[in-house]
C-alpha atoms as a PDB file:
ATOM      1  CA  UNK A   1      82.569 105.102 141.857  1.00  0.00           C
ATOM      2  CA  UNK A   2      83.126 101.302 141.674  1.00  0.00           C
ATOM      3  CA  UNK A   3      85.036  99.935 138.204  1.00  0.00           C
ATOM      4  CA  UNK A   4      81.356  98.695 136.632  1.00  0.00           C
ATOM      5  CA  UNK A   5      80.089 102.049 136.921  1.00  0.00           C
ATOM      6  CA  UNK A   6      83.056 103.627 135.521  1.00  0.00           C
ATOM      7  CA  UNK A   7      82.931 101.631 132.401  1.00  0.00           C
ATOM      8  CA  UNK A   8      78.774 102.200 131.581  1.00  0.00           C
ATOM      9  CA  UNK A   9      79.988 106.017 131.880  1.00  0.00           C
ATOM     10  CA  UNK A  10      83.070 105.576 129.574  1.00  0.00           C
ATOM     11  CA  UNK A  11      80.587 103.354 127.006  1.00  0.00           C
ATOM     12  CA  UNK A  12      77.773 106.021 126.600  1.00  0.00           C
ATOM     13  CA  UNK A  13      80.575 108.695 126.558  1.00  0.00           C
ATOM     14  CA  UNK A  14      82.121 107.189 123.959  1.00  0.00           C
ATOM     15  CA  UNK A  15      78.887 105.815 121.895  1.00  0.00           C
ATOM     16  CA  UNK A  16      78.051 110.084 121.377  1.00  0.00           C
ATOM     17  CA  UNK A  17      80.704 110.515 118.756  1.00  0.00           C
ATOM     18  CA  UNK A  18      78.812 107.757 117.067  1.00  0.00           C
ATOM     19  CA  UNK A  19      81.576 104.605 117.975  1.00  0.00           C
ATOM     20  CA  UNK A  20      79.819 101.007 118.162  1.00  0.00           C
ATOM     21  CA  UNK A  21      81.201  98.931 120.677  1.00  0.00           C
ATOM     22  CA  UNK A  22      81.928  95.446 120.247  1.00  0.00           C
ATOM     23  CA  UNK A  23      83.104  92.591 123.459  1.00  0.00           C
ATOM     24  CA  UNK A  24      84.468  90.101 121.540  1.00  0.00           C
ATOM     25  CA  UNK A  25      86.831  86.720 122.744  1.00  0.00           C
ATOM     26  CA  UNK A  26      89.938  87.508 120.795  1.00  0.00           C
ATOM     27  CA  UNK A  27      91.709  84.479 120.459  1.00  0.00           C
ATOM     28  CA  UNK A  28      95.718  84.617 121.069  1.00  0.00           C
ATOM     29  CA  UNK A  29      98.561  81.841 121.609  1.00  0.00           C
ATOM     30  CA  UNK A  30      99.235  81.259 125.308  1.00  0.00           C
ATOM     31  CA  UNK A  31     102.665  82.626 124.564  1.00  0.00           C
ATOM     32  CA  UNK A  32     101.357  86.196 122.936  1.00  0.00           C
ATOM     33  CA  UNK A  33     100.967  89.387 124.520  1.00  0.00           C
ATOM     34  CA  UNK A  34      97.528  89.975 125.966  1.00  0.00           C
ATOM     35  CA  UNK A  35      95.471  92.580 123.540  1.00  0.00           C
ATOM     36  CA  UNK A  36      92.712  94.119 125.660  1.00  0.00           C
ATOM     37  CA  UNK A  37      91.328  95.846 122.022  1.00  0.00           C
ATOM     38  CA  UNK A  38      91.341  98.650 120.241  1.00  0.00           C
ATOM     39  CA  UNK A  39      89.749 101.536 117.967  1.00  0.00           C
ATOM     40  CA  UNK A  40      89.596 100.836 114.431  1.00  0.00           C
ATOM     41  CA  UNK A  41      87.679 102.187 111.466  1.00  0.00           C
ATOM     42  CA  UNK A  42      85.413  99.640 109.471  1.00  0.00           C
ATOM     43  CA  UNK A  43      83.668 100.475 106.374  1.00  0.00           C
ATOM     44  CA  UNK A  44      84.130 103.618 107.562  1.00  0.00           C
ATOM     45  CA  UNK A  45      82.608 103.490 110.734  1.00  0.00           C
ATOM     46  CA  UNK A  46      84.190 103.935 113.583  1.00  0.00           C
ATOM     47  CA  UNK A  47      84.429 100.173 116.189  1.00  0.00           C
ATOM     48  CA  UNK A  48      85.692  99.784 119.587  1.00  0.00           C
ATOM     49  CA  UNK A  49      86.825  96.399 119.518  1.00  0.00           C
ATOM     50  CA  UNK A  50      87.116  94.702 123.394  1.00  0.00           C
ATOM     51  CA  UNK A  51      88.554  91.473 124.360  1.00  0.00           C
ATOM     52  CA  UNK A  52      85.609  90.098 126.514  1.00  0.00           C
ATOM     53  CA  UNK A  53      88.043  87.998 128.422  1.00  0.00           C
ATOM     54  CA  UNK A  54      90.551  91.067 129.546  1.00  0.00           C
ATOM     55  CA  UNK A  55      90.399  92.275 133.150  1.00  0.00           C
ATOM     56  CA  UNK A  56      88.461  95.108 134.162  1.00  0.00           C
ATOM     57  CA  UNK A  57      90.984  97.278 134.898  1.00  0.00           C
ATOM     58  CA  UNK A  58      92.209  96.797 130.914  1.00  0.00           C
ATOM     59  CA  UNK A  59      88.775  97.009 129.795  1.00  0.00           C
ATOM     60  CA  UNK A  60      88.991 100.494 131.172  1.00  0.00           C
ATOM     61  CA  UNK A  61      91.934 101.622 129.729  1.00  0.00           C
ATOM     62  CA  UNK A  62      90.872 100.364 126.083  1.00  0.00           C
ATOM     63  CA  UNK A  63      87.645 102.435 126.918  1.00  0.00           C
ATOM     64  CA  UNK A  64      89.500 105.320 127.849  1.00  0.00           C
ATOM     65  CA  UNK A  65      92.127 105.400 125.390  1.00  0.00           C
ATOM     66  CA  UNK A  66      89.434 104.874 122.553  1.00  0.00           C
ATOM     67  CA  UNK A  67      87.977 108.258 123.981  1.00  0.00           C
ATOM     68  CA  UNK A  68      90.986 110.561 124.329  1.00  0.00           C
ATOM     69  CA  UNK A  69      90.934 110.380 119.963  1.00  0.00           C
ATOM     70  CA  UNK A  70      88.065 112.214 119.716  1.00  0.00           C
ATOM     71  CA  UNK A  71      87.617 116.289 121.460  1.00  0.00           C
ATOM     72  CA  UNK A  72      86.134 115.152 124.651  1.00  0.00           C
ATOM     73  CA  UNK A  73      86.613 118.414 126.216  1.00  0.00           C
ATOM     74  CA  UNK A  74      83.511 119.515 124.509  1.00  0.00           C
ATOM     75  CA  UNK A  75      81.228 117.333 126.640  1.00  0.00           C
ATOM     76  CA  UNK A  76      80.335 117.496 129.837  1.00  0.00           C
ATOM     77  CA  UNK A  77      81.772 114.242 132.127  1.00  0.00           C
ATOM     78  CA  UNK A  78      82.233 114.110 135.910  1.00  0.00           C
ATOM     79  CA  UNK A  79      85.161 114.996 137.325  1.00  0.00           C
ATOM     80  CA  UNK A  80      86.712 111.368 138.511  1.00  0.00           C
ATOM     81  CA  UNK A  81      86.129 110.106 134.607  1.00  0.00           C
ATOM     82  CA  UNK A  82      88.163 113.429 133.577  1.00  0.00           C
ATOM     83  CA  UNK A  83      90.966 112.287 135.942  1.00  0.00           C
ATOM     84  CA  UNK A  84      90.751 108.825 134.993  1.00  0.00           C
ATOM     85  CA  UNK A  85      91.595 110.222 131.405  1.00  0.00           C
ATOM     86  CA  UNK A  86      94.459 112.236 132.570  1.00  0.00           C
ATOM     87  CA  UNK A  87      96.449 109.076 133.578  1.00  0.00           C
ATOM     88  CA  UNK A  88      95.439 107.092 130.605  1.00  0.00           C
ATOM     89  CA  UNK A  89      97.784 107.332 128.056  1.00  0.00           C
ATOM     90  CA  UNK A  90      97.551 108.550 124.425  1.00  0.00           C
ATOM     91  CA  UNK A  91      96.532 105.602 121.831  1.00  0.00           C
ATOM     92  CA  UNK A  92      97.881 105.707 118.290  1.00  0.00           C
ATOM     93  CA  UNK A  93      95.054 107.212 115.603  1.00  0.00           C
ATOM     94  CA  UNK A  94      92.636 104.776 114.795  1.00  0.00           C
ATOM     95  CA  UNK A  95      93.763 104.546 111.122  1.00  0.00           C
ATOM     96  CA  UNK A  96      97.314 102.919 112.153  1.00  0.00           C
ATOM     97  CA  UNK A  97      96.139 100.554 115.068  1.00  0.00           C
ATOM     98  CA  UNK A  98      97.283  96.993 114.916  1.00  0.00           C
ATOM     99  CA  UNK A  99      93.529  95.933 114.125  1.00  0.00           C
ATOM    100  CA  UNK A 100      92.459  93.335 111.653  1.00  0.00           C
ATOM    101  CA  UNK A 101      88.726  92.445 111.321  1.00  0.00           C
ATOM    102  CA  UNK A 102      88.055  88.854 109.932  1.00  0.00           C
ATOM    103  CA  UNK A 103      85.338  88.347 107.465  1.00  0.00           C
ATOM    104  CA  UNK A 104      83.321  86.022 110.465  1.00  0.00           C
ATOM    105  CA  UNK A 105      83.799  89.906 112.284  1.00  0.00           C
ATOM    106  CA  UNK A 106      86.013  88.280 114.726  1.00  0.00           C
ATOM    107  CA  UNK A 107      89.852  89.831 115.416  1.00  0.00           C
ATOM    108  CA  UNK A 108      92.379  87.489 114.588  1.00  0.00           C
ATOM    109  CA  UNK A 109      95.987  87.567 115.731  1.00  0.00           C
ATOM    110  CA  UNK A 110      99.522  87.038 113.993  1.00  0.00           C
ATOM    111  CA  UNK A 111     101.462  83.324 114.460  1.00  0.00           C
ATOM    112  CA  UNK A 112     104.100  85.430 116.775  1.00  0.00           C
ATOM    113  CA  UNK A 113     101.090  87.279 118.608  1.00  0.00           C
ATOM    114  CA  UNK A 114     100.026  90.732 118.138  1.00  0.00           C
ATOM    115  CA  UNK A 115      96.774  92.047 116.295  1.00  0.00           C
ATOM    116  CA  UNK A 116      97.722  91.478 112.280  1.00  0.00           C
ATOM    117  CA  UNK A 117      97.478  94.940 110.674  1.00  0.00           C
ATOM    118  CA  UNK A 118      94.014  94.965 108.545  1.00  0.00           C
ATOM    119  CA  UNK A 119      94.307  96.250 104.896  1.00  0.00           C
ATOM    120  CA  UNK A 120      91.488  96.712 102.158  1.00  0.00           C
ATOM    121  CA  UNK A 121      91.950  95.418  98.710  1.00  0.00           C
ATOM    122  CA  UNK A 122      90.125  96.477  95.568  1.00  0.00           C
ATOM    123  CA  UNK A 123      89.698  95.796  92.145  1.00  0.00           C
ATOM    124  CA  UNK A 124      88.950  97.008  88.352  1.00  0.00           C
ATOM    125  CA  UNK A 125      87.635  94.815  85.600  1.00  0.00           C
ATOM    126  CA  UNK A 126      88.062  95.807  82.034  1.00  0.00           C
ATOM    127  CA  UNK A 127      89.421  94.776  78.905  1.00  0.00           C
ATOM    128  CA  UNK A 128      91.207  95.369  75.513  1.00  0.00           C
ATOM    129  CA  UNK A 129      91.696  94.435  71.941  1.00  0.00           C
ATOM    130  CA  UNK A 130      94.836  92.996  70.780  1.00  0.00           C
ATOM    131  CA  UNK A 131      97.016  90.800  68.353  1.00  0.00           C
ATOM    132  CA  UNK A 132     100.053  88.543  69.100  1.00  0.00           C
ATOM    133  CA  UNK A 133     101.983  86.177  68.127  1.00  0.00           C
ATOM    134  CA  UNK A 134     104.599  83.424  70.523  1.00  0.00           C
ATOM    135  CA  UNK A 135     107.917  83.128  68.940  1.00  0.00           C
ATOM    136  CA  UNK A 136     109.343  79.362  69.794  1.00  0.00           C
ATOM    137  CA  UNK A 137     105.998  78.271  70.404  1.00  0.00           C
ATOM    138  CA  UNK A 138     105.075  74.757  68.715  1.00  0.00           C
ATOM    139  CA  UNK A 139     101.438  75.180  67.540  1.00  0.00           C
ATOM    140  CA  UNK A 140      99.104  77.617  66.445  1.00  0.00           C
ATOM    141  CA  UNK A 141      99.641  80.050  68.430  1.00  0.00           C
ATOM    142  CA  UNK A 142     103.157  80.650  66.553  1.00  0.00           C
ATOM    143  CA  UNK A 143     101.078  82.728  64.058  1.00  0.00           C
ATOM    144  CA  UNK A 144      99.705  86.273  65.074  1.00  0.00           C
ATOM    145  CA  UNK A 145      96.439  86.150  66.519  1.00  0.00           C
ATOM    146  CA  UNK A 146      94.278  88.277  68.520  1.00  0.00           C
ATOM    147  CA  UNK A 147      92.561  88.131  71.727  1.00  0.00           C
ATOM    148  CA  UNK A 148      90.148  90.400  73.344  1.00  0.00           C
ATOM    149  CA  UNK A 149      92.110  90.292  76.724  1.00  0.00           C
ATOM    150  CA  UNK A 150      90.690  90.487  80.421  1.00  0.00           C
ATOM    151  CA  UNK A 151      92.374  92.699  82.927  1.00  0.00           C
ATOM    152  CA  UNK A 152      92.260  93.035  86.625  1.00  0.00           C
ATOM    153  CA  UNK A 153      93.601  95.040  88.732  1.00  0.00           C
ATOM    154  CA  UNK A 154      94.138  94.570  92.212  1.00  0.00           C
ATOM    155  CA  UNK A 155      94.891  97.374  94.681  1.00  0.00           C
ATOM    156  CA  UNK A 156      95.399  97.268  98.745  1.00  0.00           C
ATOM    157  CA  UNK A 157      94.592 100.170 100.695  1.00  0.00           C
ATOM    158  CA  UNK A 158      96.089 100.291 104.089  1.00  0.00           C
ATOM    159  CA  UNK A 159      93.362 102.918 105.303  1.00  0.00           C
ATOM    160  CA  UNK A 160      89.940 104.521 104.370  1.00  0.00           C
ATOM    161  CA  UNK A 161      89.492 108.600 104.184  1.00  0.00           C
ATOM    162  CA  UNK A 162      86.869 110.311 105.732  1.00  0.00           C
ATOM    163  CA  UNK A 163      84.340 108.707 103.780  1.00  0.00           C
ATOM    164  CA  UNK A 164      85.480 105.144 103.835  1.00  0.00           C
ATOM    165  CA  UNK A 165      87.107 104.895 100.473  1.00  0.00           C
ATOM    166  CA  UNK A 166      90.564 103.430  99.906  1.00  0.00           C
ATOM    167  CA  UNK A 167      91.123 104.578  96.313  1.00  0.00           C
ATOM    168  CA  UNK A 168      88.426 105.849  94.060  1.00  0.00           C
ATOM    169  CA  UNK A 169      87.451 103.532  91.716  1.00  0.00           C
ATOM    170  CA  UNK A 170      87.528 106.172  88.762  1.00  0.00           C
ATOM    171  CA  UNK A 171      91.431 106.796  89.614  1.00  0.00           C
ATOM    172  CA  UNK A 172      92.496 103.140  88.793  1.00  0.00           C
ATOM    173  CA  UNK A 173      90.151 102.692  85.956  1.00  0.00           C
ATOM    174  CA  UNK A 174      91.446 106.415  84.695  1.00  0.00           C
ATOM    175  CA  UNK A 175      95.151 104.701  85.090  1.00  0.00           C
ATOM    176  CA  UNK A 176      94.411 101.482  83.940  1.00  0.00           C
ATOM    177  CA  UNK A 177      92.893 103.275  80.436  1.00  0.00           C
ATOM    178  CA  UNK A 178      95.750 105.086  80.076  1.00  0.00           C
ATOM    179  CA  UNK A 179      98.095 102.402  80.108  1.00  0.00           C
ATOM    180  CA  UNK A 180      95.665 100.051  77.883  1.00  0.00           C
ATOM    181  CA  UNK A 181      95.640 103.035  75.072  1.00  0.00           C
ATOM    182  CA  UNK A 182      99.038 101.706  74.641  1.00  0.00           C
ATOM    183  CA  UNK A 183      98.133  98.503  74.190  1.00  0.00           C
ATOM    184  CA  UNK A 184      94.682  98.035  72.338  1.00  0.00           C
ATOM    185  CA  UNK A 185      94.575  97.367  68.762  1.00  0.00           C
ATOM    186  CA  UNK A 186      97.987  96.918  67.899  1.00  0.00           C
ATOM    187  CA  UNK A 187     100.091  93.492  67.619  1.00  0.00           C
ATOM    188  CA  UNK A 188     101.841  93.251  70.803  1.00  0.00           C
ATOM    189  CA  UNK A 189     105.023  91.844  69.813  1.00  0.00           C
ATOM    190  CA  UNK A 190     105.630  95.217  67.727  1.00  0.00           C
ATOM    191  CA  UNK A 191     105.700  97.106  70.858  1.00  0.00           C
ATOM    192  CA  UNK A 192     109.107  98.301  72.346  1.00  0.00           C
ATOM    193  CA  UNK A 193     108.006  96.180  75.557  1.00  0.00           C
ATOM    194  CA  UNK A 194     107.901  92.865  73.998  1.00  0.00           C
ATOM    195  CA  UNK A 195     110.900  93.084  71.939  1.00  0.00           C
ATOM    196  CA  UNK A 196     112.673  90.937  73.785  1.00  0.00           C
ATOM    197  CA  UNK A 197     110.015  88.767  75.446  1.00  0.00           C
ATOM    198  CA  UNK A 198     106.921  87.117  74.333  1.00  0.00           C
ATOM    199  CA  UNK A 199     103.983  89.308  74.918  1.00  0.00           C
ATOM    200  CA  UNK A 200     101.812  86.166  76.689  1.00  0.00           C
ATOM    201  CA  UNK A 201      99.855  86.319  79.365  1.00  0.00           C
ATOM    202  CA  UNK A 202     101.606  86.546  82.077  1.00  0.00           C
ATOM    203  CA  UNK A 203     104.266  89.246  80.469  1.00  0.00           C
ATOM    204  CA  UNK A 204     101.990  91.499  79.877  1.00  0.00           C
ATOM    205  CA  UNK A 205     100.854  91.442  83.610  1.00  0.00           C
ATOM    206  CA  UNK A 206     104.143  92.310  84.709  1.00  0.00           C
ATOM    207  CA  UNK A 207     103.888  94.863  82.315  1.00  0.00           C
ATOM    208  CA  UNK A 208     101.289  96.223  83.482  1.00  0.00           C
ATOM    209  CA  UNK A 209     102.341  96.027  86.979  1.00  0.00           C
ATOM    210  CA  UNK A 210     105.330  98.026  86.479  1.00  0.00           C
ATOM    211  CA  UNK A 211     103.259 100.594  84.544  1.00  0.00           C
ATOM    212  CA  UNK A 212     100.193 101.210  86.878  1.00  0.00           C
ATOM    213  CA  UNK A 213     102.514 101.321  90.006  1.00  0.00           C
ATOM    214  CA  UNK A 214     104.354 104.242  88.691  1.00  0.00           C
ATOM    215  CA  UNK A 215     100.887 105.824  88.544  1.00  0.00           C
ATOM    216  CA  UNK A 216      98.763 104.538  91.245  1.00  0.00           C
ATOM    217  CA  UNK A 217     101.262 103.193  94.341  1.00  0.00           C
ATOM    218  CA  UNK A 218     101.513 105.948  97.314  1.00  0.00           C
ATOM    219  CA  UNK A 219     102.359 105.559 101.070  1.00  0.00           C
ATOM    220  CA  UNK A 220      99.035 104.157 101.419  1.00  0.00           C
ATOM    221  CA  UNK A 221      98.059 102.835  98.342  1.00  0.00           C
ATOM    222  CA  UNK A 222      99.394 100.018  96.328  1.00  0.00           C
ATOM    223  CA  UNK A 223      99.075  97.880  93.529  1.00  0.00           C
ATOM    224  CA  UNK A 224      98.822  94.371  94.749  1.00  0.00           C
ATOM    225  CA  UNK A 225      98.890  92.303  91.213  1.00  0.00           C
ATOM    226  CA  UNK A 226      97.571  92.216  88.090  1.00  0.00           C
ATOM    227  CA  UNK A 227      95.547  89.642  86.123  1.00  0.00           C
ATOM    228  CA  UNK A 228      95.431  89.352  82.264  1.00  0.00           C
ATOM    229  CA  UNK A 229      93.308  86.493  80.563  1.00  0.00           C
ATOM    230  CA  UNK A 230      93.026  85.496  77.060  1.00  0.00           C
ATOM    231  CA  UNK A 231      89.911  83.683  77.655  1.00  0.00           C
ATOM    232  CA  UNK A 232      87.561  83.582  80.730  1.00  0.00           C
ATOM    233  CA  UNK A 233      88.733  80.363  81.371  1.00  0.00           C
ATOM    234  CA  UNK A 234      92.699  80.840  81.188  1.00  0.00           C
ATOM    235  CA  UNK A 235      94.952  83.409  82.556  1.00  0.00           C
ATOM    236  CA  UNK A 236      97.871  84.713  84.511  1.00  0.00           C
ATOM    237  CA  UNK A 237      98.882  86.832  88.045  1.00  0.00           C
ATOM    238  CA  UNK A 238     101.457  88.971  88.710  1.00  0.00           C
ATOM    239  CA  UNK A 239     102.768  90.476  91.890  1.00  0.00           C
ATOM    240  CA  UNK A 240     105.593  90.705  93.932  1.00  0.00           C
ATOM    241  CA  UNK A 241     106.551  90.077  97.001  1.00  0.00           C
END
């Protein structure tokens, strides 16, 4: 069976557990190690990413690696593809490959070469009710105040479940009440967090950073940064790096 033939038999193999395939020119720095592709889960589908421009022999060990993840030894294959398998080594699960899908749907690759690591990032909008005052501040806003402050909440997701969600949305709005029932209707600066700072704009989103990381952040799941506006014209980010 000649190496074309082999690979049309390893594509509609793998296409029956329901895997798109994609050729696509992955573009690297001359000094970077050659990626041939990989298997990676988008929107939770599964995509077999293949660098158009790798050698045959690579594109067949992408194809066959993206395979051995799923039980192949249900379906029927000839016996030369089974033994092709057997020397192909195992690939790490899909949900920890090296793969990072640009929005253009192209792969992109790190300054020191590699396949950048892809990780989803969502958000919460809400808001609260509040009253403050800025101690040392020349102007009005020296007297107490209120706002009716925007908050968002930014969360990155390093994989999907089964059903292509990073972090329901009804767990960070759930946290993000919680915390804000602290918060809403009362003057800020009475609160035992703004005792010794000013309770502006961007203190309170390291505030409540702090707070909804305790709650939310996991081994795959973690608040990115927070933003708090006083109008929806003027506001402040926190994260860290």
């Amino acid at each position: 069976m000649d190496k074309n033939t082999i690979i049309d038999h390893l594509e509609e193999l793998i296409e029956r557990f329901g895997v798109q395939i994609r050729y696509e020119a992955i573009k690297q720095d001359e000094d970077s190690a050659k990626v041939a592709g990989g298997l990676c889960l988008l929107r939770g589908e599964y995509v077999l990413i293949i660098n158009s421009k790798a050698t045959i022999r690579d594109k067949i060990k992408t194809l066959g690696m993206a395979l051995k993840q799923f039980d192949h030894d249900q379906i029927y294959m000839r016996p030369v593809l089974r033994e092709l398998l057997d020397r192909i080594p195992e690939q790490r699960p899909f949900n920890l490959i090296d793969v990072r899908l640009a929005s253009c749907g192209k792969l992109v690759t790190s300054e020191k070469g590699g396949i950048m690591s892809g990780v989803f990032e969502v958000y919460v909008k809400t808001h609260f009710s509040a009253a403050h005052s800025l101690i040392g501040y020349v102007g009005d806003c020296a007297r107490v105040h209120g706002h009716n402050w925007i908050i968002e909440v930014f969360i990155k997701c390093k994989e999907l479940n089964e059903i292509g969600i990073g972090i329901d949305f009804r767990d960070i709005k759930e946290g993000v009440k919680e915390v804000l029932q602290g918060l809403d209707h009362f003057n800020l600066n009475d609160l035992p967090a703004f005792q010794k700072v000013n309770p502006t704009s961007e203190n309170i989103a390291k505030f409540l950073y702090h707070e909804l990381a305790r709650q939310l952040n996991s081994d795959v799941v973690k608040v990115s940064k927070v933003k708090v506006s006083e109008t929806p014209g003027a506001g402040a980010f926190y994260w860290e790096e």
